[in-house]
PDB file of N, CA and C in Angstrom:
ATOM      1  N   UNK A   1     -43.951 -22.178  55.743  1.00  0.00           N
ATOM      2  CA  UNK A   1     -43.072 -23.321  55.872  1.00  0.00           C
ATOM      3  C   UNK A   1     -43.875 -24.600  55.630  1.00  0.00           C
ATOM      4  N   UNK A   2     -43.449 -25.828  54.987  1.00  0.00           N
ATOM      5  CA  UNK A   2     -43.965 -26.499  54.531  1.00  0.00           C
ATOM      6  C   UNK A   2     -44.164 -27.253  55.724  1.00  0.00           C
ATOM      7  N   UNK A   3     -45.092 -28.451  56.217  1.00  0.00           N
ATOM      8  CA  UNK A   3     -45.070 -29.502  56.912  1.00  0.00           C
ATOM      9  C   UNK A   3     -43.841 -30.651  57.020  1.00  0.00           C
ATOM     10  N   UNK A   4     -43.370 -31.107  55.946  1.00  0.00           N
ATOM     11  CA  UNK A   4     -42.459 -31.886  55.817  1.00  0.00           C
ATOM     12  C   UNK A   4     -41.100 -31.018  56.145  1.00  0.00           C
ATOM     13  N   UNK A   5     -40.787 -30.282  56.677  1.00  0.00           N
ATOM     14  CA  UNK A   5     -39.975 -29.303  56.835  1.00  0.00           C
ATOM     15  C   UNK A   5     -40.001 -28.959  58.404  1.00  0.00           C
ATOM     16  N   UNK A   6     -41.040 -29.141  58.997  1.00  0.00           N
ATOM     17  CA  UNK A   6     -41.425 -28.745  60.249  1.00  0.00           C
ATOM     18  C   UNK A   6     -41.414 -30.049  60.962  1.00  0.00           C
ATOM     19  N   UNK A   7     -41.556 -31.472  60.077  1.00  0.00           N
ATOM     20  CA  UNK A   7     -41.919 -32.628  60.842  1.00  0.00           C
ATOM     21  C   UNK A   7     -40.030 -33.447  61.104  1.00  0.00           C
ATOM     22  N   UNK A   8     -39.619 -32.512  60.025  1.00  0.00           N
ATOM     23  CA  UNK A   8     -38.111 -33.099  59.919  1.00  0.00           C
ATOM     24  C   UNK A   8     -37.261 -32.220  61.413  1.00  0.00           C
ATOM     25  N   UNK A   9     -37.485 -31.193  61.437  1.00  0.00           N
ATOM     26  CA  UNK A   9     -36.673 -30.560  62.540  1.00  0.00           C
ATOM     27  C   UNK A   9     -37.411 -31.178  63.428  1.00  0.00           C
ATOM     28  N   UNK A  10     -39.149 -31.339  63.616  1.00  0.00           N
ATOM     29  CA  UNK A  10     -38.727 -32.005  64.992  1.00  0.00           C
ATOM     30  C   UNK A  10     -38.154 -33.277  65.373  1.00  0.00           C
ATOM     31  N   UNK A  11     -38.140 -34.385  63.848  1.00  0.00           N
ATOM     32  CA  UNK A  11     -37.692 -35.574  64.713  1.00  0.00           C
ATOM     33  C   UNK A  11     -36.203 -35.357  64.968  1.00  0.00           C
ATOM     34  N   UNK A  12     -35.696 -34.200  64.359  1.00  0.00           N
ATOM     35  CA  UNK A  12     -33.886 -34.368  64.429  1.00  0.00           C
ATOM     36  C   UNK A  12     -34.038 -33.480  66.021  1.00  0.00           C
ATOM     37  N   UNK A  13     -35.059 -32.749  66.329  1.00  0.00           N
ATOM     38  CA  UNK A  13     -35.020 -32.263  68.195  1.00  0.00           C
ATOM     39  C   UNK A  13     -35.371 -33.726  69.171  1.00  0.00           C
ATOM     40  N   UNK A  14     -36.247 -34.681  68.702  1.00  0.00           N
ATOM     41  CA  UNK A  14     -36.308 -35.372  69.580  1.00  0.00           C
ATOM     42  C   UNK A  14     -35.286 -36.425  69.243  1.00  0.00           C
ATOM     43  N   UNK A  15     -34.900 -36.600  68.445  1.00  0.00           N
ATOM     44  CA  UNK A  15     -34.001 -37.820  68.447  1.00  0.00           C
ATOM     45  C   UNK A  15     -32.579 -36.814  69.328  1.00  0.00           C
ATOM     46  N   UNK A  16     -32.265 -35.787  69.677  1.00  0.00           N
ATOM     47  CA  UNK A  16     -31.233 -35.302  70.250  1.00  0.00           C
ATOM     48  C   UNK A  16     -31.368 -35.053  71.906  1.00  0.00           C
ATOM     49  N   UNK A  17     -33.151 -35.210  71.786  1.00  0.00           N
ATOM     50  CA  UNK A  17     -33.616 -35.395  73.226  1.00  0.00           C
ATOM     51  C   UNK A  17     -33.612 -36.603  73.739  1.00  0.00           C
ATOM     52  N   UNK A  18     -33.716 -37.738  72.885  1.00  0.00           N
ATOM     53  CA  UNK A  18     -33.828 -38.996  73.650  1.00  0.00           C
ATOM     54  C   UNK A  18     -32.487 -39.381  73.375  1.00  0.00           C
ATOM     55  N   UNK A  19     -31.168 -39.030  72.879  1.00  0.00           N
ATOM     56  CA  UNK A  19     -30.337 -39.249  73.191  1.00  0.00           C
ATOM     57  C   UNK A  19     -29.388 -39.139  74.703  1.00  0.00           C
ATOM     58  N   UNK A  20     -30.065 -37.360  74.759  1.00  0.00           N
ATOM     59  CA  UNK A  20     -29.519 -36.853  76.257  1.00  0.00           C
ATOM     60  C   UNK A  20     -29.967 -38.201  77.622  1.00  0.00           C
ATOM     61  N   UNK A  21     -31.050 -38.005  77.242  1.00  0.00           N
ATOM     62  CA  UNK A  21     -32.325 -39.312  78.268  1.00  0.00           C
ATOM     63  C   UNK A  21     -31.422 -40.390  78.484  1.00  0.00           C
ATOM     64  N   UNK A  22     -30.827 -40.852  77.145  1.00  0.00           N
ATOM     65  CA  UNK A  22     -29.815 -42.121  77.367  1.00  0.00           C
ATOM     66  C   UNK A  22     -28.439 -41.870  78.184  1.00  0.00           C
ATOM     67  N   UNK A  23     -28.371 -40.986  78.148  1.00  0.00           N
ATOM     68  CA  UNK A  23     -26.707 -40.281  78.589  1.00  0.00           C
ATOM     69  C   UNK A  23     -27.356 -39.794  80.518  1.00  0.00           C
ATOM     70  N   UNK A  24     -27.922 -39.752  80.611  1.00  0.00           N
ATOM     71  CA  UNK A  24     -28.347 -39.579  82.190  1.00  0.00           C
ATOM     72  C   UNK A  24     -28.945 -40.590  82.343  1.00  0.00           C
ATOM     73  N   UNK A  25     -29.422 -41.759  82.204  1.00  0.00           N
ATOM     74  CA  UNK A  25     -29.595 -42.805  82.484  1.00  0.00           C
ATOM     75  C   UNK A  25     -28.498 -43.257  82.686  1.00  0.00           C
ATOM     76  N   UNK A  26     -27.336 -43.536  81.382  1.00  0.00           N
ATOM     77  CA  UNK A  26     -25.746 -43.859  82.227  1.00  0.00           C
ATOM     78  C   UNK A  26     -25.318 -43.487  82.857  1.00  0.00           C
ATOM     79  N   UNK A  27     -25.349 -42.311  83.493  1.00  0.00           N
ATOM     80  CA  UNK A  27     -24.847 -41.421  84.429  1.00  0.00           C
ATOM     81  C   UNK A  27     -25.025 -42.022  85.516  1.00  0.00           C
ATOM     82  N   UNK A  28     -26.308 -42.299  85.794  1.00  0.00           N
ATOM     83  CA  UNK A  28     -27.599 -42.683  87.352  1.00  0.00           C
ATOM     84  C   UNK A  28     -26.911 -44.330  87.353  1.00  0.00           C
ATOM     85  N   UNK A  29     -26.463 -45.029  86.428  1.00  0.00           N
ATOM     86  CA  UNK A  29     -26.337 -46.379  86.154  1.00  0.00           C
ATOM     87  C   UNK A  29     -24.890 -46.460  86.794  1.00  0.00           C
ATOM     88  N   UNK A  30     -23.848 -45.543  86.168  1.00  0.00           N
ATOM     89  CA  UNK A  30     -22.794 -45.513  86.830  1.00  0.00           C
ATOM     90  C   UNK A  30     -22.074 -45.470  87.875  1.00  0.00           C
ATOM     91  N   UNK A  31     -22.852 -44.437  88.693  1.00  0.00           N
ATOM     92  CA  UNK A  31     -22.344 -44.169  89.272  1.00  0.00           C
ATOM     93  C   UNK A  31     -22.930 -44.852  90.584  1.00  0.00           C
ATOM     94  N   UNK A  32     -24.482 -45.905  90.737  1.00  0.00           N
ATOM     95  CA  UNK A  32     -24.674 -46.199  92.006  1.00  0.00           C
ATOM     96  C   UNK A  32     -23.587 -47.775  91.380  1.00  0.00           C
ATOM     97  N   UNK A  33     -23.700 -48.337  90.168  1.00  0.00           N
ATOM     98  CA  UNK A  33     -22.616 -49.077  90.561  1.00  0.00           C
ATOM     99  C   UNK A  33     -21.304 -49.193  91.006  1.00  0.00           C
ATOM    100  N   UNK A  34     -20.565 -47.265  90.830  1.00  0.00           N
ATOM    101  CA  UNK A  34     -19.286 -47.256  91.513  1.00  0.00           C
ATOM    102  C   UNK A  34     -19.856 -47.355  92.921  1.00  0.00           C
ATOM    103  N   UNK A  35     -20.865 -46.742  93.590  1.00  0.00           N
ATOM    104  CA  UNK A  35     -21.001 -46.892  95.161  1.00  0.00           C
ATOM    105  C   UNK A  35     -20.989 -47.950  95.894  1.00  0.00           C
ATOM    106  N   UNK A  36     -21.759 -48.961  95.043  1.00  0.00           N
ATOM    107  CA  UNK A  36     -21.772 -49.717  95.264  1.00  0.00           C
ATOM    108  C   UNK A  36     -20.335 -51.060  95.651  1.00  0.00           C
ATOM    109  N   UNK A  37     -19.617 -50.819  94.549  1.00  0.00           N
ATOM    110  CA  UNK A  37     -18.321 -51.254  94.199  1.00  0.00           C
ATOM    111  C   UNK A  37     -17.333 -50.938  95.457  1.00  0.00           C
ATOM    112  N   UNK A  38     -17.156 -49.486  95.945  1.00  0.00           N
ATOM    113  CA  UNK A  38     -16.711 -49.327  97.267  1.00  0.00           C
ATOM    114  C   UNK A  38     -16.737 -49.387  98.211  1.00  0.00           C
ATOM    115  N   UNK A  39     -18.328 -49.323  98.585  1.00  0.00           N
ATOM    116  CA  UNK A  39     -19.224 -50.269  99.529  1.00  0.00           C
ATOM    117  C   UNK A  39     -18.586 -51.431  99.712  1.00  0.00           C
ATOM    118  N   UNK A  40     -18.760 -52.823  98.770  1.00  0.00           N
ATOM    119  CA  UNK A  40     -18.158 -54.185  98.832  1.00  0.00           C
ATOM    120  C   UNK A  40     -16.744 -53.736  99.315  1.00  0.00           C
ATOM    121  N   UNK A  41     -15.950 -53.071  98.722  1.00  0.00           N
ATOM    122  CA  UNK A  41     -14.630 -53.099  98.697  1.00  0.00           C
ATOM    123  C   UNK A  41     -14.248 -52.471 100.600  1.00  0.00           C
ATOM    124  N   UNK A  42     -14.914 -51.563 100.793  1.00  0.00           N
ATOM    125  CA  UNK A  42     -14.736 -51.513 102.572  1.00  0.00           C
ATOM    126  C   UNK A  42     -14.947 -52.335 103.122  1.00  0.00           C
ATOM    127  N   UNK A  43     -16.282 -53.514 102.654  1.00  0.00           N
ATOM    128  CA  UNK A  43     -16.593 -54.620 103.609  1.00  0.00           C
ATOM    129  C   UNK A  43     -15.644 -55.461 103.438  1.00  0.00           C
ATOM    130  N   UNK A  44     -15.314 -55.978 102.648  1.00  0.00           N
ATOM    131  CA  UNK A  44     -14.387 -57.031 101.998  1.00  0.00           C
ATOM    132  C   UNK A  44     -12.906 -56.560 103.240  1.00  0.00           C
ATOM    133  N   UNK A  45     -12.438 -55.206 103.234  1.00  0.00           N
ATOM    134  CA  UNK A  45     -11.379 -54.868 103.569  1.00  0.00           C
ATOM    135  C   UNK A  45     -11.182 -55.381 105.347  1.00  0.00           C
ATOM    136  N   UNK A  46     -12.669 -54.899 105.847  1.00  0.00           N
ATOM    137  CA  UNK A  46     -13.088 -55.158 106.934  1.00  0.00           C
ATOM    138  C   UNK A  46     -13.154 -56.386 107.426  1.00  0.00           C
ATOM    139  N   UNK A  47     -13.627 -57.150 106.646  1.00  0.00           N
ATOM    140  CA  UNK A  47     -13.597 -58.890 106.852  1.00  0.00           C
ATOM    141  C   UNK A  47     -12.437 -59.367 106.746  1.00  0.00           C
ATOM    142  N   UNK A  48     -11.702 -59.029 106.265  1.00  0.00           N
ATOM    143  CA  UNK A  48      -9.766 -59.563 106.149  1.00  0.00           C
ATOM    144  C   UNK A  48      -9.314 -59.573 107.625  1.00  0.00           C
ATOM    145  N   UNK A  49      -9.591 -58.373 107.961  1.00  0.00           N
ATOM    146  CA  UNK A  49      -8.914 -57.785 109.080  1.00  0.00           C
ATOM    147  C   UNK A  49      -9.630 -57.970 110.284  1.00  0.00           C
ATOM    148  N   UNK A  50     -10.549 -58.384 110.492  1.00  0.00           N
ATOM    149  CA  UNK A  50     -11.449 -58.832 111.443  1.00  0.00           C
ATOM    150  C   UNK A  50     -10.930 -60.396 111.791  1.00  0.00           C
ATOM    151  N   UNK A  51     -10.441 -60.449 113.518  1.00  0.00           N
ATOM    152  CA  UNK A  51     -10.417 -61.612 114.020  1.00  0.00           C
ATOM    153  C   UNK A  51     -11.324 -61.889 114.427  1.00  0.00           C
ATOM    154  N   UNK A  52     -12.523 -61.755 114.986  1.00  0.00           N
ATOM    155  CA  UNK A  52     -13.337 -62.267 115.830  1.00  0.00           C
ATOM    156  C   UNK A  52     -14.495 -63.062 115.017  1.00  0.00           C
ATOM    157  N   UNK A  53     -14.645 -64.189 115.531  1.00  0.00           N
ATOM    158  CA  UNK A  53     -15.071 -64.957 114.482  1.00  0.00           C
ATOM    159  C   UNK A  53     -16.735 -64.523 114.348  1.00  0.00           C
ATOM    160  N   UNK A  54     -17.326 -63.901 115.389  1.00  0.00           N
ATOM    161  CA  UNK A  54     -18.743 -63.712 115.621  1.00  0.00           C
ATOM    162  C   UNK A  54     -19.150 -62.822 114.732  1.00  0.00           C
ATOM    163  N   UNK A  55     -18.047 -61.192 114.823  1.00  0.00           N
ATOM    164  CA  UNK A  55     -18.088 -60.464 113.183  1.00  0.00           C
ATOM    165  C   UNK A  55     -18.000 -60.492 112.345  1.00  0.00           C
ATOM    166  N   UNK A  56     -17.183 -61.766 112.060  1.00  0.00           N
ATOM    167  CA  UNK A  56     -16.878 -61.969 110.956  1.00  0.00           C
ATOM    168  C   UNK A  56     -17.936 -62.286 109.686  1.00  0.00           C
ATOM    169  N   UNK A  57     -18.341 -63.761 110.804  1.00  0.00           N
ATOM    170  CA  UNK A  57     -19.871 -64.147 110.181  1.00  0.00           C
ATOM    171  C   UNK A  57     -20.820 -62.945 109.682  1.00  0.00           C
ATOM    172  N   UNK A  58     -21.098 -61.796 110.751  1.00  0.00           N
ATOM    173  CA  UNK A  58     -22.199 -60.435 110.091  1.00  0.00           C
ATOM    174  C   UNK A  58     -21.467 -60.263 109.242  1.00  0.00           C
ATOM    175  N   UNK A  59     -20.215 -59.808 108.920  1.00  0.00           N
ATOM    176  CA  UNK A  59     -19.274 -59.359 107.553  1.00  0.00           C
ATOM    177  C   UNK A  59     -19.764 -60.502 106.514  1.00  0.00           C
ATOM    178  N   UNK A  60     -19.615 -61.352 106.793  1.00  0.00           N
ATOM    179  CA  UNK A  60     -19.756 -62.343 105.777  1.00  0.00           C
ATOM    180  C   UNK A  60     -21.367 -62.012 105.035  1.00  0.00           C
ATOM    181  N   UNK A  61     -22.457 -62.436 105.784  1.00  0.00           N
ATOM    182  CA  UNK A  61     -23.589 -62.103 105.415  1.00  0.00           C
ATOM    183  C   UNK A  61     -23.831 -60.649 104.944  1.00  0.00           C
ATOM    184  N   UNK A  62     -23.261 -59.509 105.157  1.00  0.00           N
ATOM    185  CA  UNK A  62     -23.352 -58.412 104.441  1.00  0.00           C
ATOM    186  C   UNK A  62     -22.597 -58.233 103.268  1.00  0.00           C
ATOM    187  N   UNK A  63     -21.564 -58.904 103.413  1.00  0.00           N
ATOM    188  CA  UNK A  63     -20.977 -58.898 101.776  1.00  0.00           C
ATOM    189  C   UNK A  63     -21.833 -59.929 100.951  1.00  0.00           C
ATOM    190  N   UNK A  64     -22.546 -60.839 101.627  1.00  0.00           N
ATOM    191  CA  UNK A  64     -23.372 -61.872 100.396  1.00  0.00           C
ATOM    192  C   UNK A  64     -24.242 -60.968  99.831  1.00  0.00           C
ATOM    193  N   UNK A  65     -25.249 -59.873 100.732  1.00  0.00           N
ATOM    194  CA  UNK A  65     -26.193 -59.726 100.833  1.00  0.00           C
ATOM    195  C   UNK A  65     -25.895 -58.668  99.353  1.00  0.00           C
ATOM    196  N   UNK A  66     -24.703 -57.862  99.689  1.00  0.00           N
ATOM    197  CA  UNK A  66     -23.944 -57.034  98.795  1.00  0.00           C
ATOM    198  C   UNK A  66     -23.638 -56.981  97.644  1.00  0.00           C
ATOM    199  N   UNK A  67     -23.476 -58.108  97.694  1.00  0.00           N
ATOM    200  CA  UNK A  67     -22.729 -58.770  95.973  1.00  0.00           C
ATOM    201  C   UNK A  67     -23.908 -59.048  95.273  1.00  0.00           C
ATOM    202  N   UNK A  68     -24.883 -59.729  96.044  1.00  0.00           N
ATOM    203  CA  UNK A  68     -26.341 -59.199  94.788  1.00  0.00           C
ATOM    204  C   UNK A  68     -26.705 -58.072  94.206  1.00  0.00           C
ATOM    205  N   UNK A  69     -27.031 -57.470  95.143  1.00  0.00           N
ATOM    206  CA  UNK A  69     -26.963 -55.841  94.797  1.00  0.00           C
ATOM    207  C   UNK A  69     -25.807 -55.014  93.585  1.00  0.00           C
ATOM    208  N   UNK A  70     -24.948 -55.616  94.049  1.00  0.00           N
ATOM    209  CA  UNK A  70     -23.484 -55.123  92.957  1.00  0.00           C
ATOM    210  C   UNK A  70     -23.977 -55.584  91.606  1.00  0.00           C
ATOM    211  N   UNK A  71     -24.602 -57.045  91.517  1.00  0.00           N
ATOM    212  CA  UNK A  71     -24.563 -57.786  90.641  1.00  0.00           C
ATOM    213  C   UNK A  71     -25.905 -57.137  89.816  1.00  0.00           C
ATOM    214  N   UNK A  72     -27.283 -57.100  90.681  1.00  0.00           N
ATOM    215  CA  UNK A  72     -27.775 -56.126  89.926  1.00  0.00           C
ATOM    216  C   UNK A  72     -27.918 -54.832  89.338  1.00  0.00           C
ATOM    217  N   UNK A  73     -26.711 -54.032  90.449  1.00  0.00           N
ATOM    218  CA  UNK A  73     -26.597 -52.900  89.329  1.00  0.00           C
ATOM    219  C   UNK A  73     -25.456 -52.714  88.107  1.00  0.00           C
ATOM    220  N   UNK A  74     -24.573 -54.219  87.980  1.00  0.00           N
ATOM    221  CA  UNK A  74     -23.863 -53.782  87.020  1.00  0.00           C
ATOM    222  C   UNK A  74     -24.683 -54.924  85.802  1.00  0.00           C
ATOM    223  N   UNK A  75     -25.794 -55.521  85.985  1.00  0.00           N
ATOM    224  CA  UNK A  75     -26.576 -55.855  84.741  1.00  0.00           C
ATOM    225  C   UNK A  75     -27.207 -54.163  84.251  1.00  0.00           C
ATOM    226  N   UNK A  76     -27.962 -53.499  85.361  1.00  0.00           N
ATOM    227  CA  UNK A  76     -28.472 -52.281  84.909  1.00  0.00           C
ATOM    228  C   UNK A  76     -27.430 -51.718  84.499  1.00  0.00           C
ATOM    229  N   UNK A  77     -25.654 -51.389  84.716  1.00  0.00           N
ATOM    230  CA  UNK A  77     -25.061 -50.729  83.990  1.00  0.00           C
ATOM    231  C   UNK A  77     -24.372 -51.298  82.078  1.00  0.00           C
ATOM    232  N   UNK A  78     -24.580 -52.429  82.354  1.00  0.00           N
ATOM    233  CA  UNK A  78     -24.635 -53.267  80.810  1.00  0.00           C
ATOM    234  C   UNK A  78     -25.641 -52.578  80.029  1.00  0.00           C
ATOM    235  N   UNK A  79     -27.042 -52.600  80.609  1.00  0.00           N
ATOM    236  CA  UNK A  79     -28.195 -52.447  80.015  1.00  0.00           C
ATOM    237  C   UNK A  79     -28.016 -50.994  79.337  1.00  0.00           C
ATOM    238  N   UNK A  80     -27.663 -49.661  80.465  1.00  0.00           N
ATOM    239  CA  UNK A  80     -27.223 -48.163  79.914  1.00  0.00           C
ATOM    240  C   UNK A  80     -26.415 -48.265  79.308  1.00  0.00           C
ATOM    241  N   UNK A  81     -25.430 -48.761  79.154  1.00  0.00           N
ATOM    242  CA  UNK A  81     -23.806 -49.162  78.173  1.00  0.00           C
ATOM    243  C   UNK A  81     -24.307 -49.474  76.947  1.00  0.00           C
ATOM    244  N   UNK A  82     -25.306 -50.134  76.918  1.00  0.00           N
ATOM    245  CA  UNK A  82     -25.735 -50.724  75.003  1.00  0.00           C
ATOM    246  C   UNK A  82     -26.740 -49.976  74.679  1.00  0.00           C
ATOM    247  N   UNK A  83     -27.425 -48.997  75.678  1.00  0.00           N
ATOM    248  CA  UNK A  83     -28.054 -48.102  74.927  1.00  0.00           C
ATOM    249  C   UNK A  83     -27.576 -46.320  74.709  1.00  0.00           C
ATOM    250  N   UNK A  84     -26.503 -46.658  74.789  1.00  0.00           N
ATOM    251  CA  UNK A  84     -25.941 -45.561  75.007  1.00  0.00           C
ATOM    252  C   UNK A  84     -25.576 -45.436  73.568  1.00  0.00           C
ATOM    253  N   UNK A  85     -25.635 -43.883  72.729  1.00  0.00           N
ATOM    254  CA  UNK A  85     -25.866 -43.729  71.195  1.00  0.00           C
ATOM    255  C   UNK A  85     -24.180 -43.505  71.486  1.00  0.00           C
ATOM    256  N   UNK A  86     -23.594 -43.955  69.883  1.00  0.00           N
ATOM    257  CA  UNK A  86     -22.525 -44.504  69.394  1.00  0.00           C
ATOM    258  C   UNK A  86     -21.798 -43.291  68.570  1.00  0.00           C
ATOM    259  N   UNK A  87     -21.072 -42.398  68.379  1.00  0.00           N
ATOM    260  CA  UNK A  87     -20.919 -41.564  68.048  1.00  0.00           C
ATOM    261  C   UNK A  87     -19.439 -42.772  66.507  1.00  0.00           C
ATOM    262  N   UNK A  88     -19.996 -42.449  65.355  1.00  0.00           N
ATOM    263  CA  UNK A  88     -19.152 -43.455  64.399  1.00  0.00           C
ATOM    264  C   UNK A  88     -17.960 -42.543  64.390  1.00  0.00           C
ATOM    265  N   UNK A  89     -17.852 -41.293  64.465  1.00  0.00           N
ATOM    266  CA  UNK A  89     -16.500 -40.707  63.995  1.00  0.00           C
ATOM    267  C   UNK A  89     -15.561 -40.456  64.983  1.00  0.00           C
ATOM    268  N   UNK A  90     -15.591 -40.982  66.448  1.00  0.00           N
ATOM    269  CA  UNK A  90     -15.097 -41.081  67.409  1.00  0.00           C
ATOM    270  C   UNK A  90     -14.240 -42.247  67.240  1.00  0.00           C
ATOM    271  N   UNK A  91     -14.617 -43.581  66.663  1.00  0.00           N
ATOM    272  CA  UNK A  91     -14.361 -44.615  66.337  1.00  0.00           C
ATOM    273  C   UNK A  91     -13.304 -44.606  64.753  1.00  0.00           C
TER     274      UNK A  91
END
């Protein structure tokens, strides 16, 4: 078997390997930003419904503290979203 023959199957194995790599990276990306997302969304629910003004305030500061967090994992889920390979005939 020739070299150029052997160097071609492997880049078409690794280019199908570093595709997968991208596709579980979105996966890991996704899904702590859904946790995240429901997380806020219990606190949020909790703070509505909360009279007491003393809890409220901790509610308050845990949803601030929260929404950063949200905010950085849905830049990391942007980031997996645009590297995520594009399939043209789907489109």
């Amino acid at each position: 078997m020739k070299a150029s023959i052997i160097n071609k199957i492997l880049n078409e194995e690794l280019i199908r390997l570093n595709e997968f790599r991208m596709t579980k990276e979105f996966k890991k990306a996704t899904e702590q930003y859904q946790d995240l997302m429901v997380k806020q969304q219990q606190l949020q629910k909790k703070f509505v419904t909360e009279k007491n003004k003393g809890k409220r305030e901790i509610l308050k500061k845990k949803l601030i503290e929260l929404h950063y967090k949200v905010k950085k994992a849905e830049v990391n889920f942007n980031k997996a979203l645009k590297g995520e390979p594009v399939d043209i005939e789907e489109l």
